[in-house]
N, C-alpha and C. Protein backbone atom coordinates (compact mmCIF):
# COMPACT_ATOMS: atom_id res chain seq x y z
N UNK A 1 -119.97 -194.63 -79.38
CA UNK A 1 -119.05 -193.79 -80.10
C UNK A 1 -118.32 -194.66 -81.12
N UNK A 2 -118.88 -194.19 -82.22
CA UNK A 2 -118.06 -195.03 -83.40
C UNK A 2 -116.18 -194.51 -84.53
N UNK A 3 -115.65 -195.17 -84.12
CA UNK A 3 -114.32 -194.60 -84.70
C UNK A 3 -114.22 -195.28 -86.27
N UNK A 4 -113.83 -194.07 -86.54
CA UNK A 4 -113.56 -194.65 -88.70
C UNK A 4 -111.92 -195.43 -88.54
N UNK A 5 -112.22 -195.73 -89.71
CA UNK A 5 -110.88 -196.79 -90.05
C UNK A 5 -109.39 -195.94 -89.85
N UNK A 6 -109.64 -194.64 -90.65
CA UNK A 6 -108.75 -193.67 -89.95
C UNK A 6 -108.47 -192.76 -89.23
N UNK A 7 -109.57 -193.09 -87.90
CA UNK A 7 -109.21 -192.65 -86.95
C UNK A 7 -108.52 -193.71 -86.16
N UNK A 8 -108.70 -195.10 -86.11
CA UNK A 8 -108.27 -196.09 -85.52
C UNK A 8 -106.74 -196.32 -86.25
N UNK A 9 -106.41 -196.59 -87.61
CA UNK A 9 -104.87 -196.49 -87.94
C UNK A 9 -103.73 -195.12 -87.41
N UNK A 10 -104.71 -194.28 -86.96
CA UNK A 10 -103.82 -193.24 -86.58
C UNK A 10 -103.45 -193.57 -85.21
N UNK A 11 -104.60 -194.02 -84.28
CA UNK A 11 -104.56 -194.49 -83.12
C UNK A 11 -102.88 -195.68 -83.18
N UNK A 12 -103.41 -196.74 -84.00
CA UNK A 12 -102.41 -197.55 -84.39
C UNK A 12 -101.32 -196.94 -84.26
N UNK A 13 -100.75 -196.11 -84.91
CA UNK A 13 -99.92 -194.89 -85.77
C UNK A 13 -99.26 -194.87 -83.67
N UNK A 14 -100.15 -194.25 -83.36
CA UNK A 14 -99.42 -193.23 -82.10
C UNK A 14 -99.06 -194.07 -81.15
N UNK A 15 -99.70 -195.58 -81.42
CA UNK A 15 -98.75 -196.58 -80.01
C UNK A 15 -98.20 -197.23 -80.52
N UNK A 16 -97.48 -196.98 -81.96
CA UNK A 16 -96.28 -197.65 -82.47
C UNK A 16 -96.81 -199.50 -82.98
N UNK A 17 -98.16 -199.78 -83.56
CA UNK A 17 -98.40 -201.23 -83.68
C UNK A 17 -99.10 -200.97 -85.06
N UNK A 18 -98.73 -202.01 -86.38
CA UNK A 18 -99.06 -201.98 -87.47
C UNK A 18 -100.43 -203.30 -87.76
N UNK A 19 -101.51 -202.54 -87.93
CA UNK A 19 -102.81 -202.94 -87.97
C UNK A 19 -103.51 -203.08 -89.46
N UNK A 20 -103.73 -204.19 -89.46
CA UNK A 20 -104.12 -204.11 -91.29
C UNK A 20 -105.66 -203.59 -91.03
N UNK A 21 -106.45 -203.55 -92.37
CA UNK A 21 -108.16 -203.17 -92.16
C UNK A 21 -108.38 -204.33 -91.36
N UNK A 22 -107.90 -205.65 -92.34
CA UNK A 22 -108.55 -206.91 -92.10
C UNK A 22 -108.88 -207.17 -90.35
N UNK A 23 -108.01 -206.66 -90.28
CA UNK A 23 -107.54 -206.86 -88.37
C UNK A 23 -108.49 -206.30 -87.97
N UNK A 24 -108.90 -204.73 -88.23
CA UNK A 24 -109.73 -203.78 -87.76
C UNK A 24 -110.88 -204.34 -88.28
N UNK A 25 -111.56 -205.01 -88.57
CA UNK A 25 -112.53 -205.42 -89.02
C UNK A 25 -112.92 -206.85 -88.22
N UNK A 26 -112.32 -207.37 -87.95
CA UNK A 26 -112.16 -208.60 -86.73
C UNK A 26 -112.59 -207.90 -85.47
N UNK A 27 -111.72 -206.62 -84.87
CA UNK A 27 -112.17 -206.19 -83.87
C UNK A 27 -113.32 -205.72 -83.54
N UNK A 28 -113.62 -205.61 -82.51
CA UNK A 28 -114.93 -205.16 -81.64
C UNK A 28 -114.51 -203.72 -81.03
N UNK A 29 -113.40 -202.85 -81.67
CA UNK A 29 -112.96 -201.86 -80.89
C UNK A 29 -114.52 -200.65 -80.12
N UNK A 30 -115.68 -200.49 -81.34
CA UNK A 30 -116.78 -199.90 -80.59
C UNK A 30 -117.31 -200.50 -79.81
N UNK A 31 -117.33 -202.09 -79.41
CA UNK A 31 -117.75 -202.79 -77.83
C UNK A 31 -117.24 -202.32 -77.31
N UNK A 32 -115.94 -202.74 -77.26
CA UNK A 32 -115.03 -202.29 -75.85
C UNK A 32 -114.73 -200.66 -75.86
N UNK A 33 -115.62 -199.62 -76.18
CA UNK A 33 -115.30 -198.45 -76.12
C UNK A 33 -117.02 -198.41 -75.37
N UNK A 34 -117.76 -198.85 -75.98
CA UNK A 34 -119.04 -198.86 -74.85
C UNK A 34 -118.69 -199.66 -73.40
N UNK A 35 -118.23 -200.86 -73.58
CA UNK A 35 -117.88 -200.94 -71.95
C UNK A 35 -117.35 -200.63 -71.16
N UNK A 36 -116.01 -199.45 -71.51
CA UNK A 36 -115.57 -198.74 -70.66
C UNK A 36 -116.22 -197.57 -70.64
N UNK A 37 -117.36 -197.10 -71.38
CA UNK A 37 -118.30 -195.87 -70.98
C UNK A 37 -119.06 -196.41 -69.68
N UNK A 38 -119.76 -198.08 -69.88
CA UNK A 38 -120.56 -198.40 -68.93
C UNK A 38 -119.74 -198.32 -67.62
N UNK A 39 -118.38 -198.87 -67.58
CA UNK A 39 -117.28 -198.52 -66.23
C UNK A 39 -117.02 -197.28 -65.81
N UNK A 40 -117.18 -196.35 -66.71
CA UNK A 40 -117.00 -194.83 -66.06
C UNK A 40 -118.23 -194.73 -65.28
N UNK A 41 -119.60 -194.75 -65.68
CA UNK A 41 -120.78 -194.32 -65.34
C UNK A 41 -120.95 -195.19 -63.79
N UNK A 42 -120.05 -196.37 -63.41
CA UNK A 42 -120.99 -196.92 -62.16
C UNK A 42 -120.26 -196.03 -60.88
N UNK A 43 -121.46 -195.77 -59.71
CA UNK A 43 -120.98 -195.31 -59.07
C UNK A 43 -119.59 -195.62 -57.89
N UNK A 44 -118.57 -194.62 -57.83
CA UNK A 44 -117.89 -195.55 -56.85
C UNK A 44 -117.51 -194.92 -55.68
N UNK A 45 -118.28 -194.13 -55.28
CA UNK A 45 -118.20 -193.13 -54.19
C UNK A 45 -118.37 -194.06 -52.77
N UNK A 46 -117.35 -193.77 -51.74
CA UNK A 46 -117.25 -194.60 -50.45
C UNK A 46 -116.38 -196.00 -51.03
N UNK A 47 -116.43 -196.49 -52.28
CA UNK A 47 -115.35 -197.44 -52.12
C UNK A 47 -113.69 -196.82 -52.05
N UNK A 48 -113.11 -197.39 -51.52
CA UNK A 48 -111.58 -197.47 -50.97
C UNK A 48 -110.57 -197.86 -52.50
N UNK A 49 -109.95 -197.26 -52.99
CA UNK A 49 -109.18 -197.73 -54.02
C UNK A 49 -107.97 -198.46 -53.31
N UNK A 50 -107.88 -199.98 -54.36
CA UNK A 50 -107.25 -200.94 -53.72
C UNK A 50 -105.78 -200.83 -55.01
N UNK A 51 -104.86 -201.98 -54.77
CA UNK A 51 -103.61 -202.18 -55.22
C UNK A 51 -104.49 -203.58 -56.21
N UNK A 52 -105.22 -204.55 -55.26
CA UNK A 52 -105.36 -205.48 -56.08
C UNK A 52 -106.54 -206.40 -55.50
N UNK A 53 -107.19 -207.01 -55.87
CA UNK A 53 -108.44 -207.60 -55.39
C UNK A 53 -108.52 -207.91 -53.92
N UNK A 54 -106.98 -209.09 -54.72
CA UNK A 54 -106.66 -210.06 -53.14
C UNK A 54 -106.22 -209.43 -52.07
N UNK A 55 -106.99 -209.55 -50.56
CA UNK A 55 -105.67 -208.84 -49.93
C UNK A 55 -104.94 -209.79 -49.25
N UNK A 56 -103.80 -209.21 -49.00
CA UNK A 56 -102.91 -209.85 -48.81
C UNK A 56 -101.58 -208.79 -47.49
N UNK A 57 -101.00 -209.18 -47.25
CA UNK A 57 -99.64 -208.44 -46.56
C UNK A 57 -98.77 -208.69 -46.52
N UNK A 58 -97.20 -207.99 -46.39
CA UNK A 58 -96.23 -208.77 -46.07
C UNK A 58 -95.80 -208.87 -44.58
N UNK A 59 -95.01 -210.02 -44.31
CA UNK A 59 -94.98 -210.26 -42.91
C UNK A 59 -93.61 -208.78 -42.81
N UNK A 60 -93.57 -208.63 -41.55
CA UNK A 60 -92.42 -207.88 -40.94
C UNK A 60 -92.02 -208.46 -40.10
N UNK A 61 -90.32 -208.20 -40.20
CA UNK A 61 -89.88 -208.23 -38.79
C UNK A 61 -88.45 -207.01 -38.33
N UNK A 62 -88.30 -207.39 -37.54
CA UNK A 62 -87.15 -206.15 -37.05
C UNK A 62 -85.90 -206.10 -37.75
N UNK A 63 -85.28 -204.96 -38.28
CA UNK A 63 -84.18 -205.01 -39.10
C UNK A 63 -82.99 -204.94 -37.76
N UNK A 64 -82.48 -205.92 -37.66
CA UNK A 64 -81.47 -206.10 -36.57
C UNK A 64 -80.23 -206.72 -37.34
N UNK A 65 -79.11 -205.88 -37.56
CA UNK A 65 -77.76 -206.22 -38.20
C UNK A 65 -77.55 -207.62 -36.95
N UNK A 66 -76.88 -208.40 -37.76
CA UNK A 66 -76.24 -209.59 -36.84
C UNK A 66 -74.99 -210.36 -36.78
N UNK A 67 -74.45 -209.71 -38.22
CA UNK A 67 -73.01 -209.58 -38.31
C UNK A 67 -72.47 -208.55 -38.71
N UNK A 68 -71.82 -207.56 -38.03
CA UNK A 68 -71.57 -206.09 -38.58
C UNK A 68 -69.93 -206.26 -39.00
N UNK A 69 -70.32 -205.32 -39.78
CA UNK A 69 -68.57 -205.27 -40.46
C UNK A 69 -67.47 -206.81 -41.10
N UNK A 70 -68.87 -206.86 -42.34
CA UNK A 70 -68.42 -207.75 -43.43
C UNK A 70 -68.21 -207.28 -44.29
N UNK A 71 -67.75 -205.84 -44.63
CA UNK A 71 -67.12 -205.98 -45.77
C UNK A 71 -65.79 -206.48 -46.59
N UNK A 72 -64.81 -206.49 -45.58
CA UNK A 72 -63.99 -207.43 -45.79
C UNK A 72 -64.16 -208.86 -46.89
N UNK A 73 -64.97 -209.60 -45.68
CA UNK A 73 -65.23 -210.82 -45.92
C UNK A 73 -66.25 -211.09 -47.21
N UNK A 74 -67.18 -209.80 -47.65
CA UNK A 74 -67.75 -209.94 -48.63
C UNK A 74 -66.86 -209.84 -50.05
N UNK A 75 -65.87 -208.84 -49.67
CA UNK A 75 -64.94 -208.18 -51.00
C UNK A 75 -64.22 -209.36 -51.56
N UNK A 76 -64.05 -210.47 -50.54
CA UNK A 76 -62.92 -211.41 -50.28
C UNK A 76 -63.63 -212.33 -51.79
N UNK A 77 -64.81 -212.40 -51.70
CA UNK A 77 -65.03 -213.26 -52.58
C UNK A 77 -65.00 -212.76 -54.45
N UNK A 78 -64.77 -211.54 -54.50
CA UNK A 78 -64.45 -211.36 -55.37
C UNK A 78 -62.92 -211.51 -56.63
N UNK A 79 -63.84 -211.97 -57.10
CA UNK A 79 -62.43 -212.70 -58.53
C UNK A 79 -61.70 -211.24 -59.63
N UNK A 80 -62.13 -210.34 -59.19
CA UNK A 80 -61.46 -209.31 -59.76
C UNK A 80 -61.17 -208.01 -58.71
N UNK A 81 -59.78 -208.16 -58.52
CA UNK A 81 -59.59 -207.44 -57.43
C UNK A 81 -59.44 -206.25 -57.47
N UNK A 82 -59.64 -205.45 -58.84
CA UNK A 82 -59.21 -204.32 -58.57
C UNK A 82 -60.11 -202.73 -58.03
N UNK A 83 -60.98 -203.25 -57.53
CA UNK A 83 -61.66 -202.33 -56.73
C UNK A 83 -61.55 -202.38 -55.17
N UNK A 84 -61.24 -204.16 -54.88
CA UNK A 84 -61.41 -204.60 -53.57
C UNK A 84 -60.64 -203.88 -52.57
N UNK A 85 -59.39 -202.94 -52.85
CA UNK A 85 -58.50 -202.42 -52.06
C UNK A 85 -59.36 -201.15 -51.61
N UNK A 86 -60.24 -200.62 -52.63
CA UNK A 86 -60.97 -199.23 -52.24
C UNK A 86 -62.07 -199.76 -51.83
N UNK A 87 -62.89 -200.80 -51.77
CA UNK A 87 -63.50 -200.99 -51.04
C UNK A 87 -65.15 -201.01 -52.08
N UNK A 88 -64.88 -201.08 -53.17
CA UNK A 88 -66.32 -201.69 -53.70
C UNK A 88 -65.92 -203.19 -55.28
N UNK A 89 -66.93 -203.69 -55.60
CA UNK A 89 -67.09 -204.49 -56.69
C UNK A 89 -66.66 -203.55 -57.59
N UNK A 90 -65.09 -203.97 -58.79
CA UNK A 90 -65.14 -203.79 -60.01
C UNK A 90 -66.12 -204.38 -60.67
N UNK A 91 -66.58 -203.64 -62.03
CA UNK A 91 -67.65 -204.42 -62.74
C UNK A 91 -67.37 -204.32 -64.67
N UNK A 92 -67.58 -205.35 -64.97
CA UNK A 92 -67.03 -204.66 -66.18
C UNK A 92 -68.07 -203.38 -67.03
N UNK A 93 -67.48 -202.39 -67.66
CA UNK A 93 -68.60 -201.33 -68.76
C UNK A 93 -69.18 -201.33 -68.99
N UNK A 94 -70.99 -200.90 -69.09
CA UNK A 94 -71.63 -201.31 -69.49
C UNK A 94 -72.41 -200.71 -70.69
N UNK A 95 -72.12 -199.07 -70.47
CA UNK A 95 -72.11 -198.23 -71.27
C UNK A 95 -70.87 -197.10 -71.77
N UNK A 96 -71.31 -196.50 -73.36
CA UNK A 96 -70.22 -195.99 -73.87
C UNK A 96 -70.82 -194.30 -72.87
N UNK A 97 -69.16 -194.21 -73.06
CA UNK A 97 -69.58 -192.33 -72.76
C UNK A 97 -69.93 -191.53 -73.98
């Protein structure tokens, strides 16, 4: 499947990236439009869709609190106190209303 020069600047056009001819003319964009035809066509029926090649896991372990009721002692470290009495982090603005 072969794409014209302006069908490919429009392409350009719609994901926001400014492409000279010269550029388009460097590329191989009709290769890589045949090799992802050849990737559609292989079969993949019975394979398992994965996250990522490697596998891998994360370890677990038991969520067991082991010091309860630090908030106090967490608030304590804060250098701007004026939330600490109600009980969360002041922060400064970060957006306008």
């Amino acid at each position: 499947m072969a794409f014209s020069k302006q069908q490919l600047h429009k392409f350009a056009n719609l994901i926001r990236i400014d492409v000279s001819d010269e550029k388009l003319e460097k590329m191989n964009i009709d290769g890589v439009i045949e090799w992802l035809d050849k990737l559609q066509k292989i079969d993949t029926t019975g394979v398992k869709p994965m996250i990522s090649p490697a596998e891998h896991s994360l370890p677990l372990r038991e969520d067991i609190v082991t010091e309860p009721n630090m908030r106090d002692k967490i608030l304590a470290n804060d250098p701007d106190t004026t939330g600490v009495s109600r009980g969360y982090f002041a922060v400064p603005k970060v957006m306008d209303e």
